[in-house]
N, C-alpha and C. Protein backbone atom coordinates (compact mmCIF):
# COMPACT_ATOMS: atom_id res chain seq x y z
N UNK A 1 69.55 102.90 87.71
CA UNK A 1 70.94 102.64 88.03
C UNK A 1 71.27 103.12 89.45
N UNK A 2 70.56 104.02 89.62
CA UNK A 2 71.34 104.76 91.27
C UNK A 2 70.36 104.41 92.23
N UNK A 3 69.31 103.27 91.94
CA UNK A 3 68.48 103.00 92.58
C UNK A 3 69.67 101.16 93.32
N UNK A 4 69.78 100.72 92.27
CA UNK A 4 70.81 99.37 92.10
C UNK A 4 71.65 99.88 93.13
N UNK A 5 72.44 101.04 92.95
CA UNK A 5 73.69 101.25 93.78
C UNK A 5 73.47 101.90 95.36
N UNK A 6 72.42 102.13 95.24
CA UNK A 6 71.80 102.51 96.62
C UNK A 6 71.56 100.75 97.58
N UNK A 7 70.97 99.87 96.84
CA UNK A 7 70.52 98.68 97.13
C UNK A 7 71.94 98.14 97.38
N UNK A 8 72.82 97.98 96.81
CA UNK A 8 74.25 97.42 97.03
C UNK A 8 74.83 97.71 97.98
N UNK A 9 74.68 99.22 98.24
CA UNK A 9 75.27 99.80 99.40
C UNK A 9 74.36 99.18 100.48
N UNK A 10 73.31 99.41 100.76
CA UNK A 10 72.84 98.85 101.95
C UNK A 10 73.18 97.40 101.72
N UNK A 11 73.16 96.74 100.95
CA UNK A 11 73.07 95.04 100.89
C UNK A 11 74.82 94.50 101.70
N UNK A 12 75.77 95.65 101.00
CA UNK A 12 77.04 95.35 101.58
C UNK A 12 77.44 95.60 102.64
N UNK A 13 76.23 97.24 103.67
CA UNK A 13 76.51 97.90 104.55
C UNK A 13 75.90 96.26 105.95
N UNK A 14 74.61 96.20 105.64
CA UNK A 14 74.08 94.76 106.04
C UNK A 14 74.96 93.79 106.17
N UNK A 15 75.70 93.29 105.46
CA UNK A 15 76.14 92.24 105.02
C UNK A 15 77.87 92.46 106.71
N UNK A 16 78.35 94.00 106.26
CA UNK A 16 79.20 94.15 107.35
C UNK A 16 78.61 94.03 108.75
N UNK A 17 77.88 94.31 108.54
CA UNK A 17 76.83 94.81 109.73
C UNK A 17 76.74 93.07 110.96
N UNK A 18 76.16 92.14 110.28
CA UNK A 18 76.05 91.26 110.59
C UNK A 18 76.94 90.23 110.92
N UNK A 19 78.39 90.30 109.85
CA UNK A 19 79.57 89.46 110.10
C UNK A 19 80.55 89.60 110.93
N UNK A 20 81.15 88.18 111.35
CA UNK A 20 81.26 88.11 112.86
C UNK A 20 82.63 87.71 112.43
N UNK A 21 83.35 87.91 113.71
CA UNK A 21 85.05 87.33 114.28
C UNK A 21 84.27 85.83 114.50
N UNK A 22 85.86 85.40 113.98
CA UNK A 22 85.18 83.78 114.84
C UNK A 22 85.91 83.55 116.28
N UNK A 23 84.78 82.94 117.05
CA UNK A 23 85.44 82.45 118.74
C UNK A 23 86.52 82.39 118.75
N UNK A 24 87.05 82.84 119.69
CA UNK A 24 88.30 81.62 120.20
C UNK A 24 88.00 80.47 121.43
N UNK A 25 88.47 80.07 121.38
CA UNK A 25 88.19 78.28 121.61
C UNK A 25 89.36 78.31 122.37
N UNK A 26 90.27 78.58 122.11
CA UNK A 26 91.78 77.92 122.66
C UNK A 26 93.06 77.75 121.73
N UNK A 27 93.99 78.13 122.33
CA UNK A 27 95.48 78.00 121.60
C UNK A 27 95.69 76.71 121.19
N UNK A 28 95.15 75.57 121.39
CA UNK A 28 95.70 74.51 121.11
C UNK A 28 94.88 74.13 119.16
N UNK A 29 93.91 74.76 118.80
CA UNK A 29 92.73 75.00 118.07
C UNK A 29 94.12 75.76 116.93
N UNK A 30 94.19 77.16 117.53
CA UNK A 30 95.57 77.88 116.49
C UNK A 30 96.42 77.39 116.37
N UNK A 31 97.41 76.68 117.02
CA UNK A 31 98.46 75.91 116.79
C UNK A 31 98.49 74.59 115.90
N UNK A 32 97.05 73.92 115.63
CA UNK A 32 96.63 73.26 114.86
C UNK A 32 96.70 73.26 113.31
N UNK A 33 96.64 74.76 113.00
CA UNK A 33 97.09 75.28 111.69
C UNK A 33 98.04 74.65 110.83
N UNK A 34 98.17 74.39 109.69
CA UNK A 34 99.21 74.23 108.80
C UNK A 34 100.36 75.47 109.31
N UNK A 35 99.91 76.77 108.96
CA UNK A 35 101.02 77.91 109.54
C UNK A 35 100.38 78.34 110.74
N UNK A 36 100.65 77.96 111.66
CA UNK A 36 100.43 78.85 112.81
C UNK A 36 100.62 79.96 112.99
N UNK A 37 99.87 80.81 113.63
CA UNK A 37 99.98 82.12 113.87
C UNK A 37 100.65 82.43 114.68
N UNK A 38 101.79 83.87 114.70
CA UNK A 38 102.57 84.00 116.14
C UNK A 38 102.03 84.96 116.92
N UNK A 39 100.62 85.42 116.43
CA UNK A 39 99.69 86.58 117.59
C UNK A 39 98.66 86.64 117.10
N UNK A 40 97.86 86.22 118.54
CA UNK A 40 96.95 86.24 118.87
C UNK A 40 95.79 87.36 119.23
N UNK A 41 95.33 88.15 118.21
CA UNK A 41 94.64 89.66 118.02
C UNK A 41 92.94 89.21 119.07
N UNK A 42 92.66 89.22 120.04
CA UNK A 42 91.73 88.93 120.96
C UNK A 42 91.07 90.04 121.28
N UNK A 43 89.27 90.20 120.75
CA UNK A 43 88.71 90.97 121.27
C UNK A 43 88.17 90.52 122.24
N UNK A 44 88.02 91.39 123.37
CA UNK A 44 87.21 90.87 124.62
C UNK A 44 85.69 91.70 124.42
N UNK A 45 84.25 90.86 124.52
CA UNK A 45 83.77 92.36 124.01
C UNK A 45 82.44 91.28 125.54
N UNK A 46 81.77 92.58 125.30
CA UNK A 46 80.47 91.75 125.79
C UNK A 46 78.95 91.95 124.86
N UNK A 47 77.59 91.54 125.28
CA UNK A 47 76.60 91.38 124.41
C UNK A 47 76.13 92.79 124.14
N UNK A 48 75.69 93.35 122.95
CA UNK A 48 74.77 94.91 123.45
C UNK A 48 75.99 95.62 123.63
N UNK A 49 77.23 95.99 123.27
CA UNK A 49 77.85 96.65 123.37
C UNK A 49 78.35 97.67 122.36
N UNK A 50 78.33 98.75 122.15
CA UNK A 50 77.79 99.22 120.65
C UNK A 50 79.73 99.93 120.34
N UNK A 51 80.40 99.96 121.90
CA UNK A 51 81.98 100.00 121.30
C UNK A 51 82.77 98.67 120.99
N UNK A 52 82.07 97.86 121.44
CA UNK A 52 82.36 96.21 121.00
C UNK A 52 82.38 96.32 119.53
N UNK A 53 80.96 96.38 119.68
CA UNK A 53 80.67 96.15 118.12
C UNK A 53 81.47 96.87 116.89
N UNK A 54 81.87 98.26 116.93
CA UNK A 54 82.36 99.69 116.65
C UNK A 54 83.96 99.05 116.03
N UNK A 55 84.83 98.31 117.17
CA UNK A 55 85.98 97.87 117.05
C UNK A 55 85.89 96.59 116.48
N UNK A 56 85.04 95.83 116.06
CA UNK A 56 85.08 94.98 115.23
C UNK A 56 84.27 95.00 113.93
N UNK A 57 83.92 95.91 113.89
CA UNK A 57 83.22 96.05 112.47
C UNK A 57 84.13 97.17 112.02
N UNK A 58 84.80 98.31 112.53
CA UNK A 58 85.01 99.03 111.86
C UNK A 58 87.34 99.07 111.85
N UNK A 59 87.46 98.18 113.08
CA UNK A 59 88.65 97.87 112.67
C UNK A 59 89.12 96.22 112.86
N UNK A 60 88.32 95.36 113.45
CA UNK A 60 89.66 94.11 113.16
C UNK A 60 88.62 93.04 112.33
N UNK A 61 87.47 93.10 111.84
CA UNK A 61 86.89 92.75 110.39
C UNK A 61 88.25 92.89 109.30
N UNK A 62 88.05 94.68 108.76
CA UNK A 62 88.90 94.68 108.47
C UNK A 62 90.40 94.47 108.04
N UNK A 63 91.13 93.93 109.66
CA UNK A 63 91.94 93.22 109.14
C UNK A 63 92.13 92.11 109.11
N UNK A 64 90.88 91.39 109.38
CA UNK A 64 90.80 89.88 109.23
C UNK A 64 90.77 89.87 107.41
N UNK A 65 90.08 90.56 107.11
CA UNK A 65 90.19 90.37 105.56
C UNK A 65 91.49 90.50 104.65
N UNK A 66 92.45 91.38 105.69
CA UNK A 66 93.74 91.06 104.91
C UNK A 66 94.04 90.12 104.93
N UNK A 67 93.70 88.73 105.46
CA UNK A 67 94.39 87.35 105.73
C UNK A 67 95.86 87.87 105.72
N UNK A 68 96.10 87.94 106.87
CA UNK A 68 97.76 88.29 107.70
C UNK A 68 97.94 86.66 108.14
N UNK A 69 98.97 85.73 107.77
CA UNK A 69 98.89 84.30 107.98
C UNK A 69 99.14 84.77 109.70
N UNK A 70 100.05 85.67 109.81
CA UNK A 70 101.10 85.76 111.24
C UNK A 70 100.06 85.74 112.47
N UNK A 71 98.91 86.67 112.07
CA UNK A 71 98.10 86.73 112.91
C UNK A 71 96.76 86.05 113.05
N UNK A 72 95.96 86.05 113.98
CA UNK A 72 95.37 85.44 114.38
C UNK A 72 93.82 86.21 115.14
N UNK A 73 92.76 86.12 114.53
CA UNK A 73 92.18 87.11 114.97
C UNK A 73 90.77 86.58 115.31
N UNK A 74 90.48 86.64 116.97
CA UNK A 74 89.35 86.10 117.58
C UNK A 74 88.72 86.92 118.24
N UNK A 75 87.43 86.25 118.85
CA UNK A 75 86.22 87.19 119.84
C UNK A 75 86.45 86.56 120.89
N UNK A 76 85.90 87.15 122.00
CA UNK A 76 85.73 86.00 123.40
C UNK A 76 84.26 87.11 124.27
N UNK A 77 83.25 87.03 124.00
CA UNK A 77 82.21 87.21 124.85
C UNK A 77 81.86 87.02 126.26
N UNK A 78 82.13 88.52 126.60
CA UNK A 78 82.04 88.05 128.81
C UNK A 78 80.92 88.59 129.11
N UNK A 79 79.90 87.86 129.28
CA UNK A 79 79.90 86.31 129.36
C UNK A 79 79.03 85.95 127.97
N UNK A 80 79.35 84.37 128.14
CA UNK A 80 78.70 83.72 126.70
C UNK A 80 79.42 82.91 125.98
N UNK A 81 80.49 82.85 125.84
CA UNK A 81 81.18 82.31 125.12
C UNK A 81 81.53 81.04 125.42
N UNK A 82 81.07 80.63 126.32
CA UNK A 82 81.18 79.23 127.44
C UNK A 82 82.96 79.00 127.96
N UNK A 83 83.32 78.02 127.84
CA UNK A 83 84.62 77.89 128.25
C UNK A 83 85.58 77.91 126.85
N UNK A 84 86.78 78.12 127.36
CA UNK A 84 87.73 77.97 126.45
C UNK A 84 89.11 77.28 127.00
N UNK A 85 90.27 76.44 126.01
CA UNK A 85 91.20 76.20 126.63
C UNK A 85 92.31 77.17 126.59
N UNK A 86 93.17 77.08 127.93
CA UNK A 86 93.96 78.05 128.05
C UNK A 86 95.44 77.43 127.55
N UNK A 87 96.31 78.27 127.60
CA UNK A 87 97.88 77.87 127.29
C UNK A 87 98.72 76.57 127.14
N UNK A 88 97.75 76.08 128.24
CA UNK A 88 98.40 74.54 129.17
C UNK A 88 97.36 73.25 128.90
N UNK A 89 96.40 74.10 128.01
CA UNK A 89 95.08 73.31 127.58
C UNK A 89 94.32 73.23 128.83
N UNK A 90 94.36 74.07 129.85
CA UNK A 90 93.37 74.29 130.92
C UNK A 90 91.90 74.92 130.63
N UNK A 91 90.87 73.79 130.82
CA UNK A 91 89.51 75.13 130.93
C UNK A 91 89.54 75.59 131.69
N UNK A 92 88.84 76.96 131.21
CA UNK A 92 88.29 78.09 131.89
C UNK A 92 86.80 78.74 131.51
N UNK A 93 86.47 79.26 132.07
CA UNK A 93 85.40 79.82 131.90
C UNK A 93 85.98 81.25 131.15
N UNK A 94 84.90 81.66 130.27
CA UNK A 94 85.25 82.80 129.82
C UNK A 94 85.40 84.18 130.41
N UNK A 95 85.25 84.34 131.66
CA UNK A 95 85.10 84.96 132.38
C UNK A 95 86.69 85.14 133.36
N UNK A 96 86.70 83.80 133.60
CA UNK A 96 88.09 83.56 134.49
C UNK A 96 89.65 83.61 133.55
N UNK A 97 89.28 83.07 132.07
CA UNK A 97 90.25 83.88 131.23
C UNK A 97 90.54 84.98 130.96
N UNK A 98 89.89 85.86 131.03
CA UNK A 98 89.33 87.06 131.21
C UNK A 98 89.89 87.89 132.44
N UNK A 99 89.96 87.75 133.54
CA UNK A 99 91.02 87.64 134.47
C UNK A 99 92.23 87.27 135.01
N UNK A 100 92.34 86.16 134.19
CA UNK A 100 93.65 86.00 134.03
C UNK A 100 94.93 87.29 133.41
N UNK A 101 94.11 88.06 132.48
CA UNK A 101 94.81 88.98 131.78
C UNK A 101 94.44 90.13 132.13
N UNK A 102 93.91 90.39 133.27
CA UNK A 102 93.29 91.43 134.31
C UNK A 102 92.09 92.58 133.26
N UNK A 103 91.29 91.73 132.49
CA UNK A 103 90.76 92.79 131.70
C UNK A 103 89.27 92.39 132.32
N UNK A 104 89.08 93.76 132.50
CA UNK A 104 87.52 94.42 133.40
C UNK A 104 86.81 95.14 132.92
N UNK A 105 87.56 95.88 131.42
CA UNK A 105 86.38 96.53 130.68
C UNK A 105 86.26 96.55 129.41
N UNK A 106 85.46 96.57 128.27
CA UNK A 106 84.97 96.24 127.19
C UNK A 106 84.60 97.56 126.32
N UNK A 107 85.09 97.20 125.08
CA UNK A 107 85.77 96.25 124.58
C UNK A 107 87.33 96.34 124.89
N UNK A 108 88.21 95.09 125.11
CA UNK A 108 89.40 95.25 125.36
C UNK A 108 90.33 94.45 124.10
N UNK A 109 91.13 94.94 123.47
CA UNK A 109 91.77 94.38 122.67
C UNK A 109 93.66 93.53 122.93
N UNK A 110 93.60 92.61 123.17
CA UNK A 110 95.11 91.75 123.53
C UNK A 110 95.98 90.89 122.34
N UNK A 111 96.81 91.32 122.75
CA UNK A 111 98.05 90.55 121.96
C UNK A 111 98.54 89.36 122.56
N UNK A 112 98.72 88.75 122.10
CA UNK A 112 98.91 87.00 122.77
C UNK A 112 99.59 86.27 122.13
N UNK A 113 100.88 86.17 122.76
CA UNK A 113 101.86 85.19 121.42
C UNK A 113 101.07 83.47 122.06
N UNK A 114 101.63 82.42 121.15
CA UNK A 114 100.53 80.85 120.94
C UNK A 114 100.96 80.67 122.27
N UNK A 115 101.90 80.67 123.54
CA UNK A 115 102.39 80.62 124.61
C UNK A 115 101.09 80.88 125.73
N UNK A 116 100.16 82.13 125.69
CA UNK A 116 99.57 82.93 126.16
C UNK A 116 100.49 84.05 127.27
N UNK A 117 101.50 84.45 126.46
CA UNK A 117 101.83 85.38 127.14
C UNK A 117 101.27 86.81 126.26
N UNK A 118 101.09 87.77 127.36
CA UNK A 118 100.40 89.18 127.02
C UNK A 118 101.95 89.73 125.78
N UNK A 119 101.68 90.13 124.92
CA UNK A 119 102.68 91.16 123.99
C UNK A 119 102.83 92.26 124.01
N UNK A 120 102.03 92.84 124.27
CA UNK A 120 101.75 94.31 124.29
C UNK A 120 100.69 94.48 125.10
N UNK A 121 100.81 95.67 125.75
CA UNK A 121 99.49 96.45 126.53
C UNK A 121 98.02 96.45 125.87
N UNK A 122 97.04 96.08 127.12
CA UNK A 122 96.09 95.84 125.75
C UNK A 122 95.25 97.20 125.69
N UNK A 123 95.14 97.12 124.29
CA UNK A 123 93.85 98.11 123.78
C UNK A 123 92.62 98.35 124.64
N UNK A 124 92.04 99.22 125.58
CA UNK A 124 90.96 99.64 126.61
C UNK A 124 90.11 100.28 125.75
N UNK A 125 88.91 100.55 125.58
CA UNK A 125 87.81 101.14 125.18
C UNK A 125 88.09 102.13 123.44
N UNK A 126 87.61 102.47 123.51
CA UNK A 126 87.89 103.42 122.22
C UNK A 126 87.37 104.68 122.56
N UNK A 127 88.80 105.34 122.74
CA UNK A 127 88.30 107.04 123.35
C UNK A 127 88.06 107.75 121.55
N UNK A 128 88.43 107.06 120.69
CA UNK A 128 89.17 107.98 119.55
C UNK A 128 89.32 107.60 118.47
N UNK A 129 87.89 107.05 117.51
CA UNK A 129 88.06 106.02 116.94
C UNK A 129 89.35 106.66 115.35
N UNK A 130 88.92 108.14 115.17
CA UNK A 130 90.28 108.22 114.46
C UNK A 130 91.73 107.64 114.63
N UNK A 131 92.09 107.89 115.82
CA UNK A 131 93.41 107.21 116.36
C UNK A 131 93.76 106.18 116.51
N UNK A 132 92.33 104.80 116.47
CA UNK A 132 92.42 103.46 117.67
C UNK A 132 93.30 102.79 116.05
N UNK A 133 93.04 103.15 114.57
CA UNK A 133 93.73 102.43 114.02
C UNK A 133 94.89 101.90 114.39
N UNK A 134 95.77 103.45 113.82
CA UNK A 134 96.73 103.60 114.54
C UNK A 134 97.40 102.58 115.90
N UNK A 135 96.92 103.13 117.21
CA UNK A 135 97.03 102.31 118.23
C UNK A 135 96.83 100.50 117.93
N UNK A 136 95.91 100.19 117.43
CA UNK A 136 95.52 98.86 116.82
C UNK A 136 97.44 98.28 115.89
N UNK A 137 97.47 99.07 115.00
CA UNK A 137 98.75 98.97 114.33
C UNK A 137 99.54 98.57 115.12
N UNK A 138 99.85 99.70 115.82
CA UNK A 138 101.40 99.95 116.74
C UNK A 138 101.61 98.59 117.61
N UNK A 139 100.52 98.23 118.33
CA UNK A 139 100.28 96.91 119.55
C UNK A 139 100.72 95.53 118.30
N UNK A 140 100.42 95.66 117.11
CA UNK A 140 100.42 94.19 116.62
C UNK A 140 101.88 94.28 116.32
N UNK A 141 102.29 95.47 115.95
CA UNK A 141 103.70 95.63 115.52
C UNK A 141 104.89 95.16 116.62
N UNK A 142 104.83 96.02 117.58
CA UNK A 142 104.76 95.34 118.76
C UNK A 142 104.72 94.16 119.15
N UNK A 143 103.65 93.44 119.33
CA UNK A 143 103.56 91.62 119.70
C UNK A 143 104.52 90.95 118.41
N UNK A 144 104.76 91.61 117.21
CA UNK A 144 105.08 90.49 116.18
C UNK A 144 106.46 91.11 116.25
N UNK A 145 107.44 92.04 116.86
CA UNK A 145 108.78 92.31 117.29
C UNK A 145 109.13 91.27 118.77
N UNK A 146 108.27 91.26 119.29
CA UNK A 146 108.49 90.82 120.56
C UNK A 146 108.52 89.01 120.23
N UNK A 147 107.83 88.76 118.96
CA UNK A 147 107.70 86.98 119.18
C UNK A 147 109.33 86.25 117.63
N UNK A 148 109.35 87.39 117.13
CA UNK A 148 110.69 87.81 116.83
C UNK A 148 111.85 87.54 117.41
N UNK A 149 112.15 87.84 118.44
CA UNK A 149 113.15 87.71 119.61
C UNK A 149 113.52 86.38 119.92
């Protein structure tokens, strides 16, 4: 029996281990929705990044599994992710979207109402992973007061 539950645990620890955010592609992709989302939860991460990885396995997995309809919760890989469309349905390179929202270091977490305007300040690195919940919280709370208005 505690051999089974040892196996489960790794099979489920694996199983987190491996599962992924899906891309983002472009606002025009979310807006497509039956309910559209009014924020846009955007990790910026890059490849080999083990606080990338850290903030999506250990907090916005997580709340992708709450299925929150309101929100909206993607990856964007700098670089890798090839292009995406922007606001206006402009490509960009993933890189130059990426600048657009002046983010230079990884992992960075953004709020984005379907508009592509910024909502909140974005989430920078993880000094604290006790706290980043928290912080994670406060920013969505935040973007979804602000698209409110």
């Amino acid at each position: 029996m505690r051999l089974l539950a040892a196996l489960l645990l790794l099979f489920s620890a694996h199983l987190q281990a491996t599962e992924k955010l899906p891309w983002f592609i472009g606002f025009e992709a979310l807006k497509s929705n039956d309910t559209p989302p009014k924020v846009l939860v955007l990790l910026f991460s890059q490849p080999d990044c083990h606080y990338c990885d850290q903030v999506r396995t250990d907090f916005l997995l997580p709340l992708q599994h709450q299925q929150r309809p309101e929100l909206a919760i993607r990856e964007l890989k700098i670089p890798g992710s090839g292009d995406v469309l922007g606001p206006l349905n402009e490509r960009l390179s993933a890189d130059a979207f990426a600048r657009r929202y002046a983010i230079s270091f990884f992992p960075s977490v953004l709020m984005l109402s379907m508009q592509g305007d910024a909502l909140a300040a974005p989430l920078i690195g993880i000094s604290s992973p006790d706290f980043y919940g928290y912080y994670l919280d406060q920013a969505i709370e935040q973007a979804l007061a602000a698209t409110a208005q």
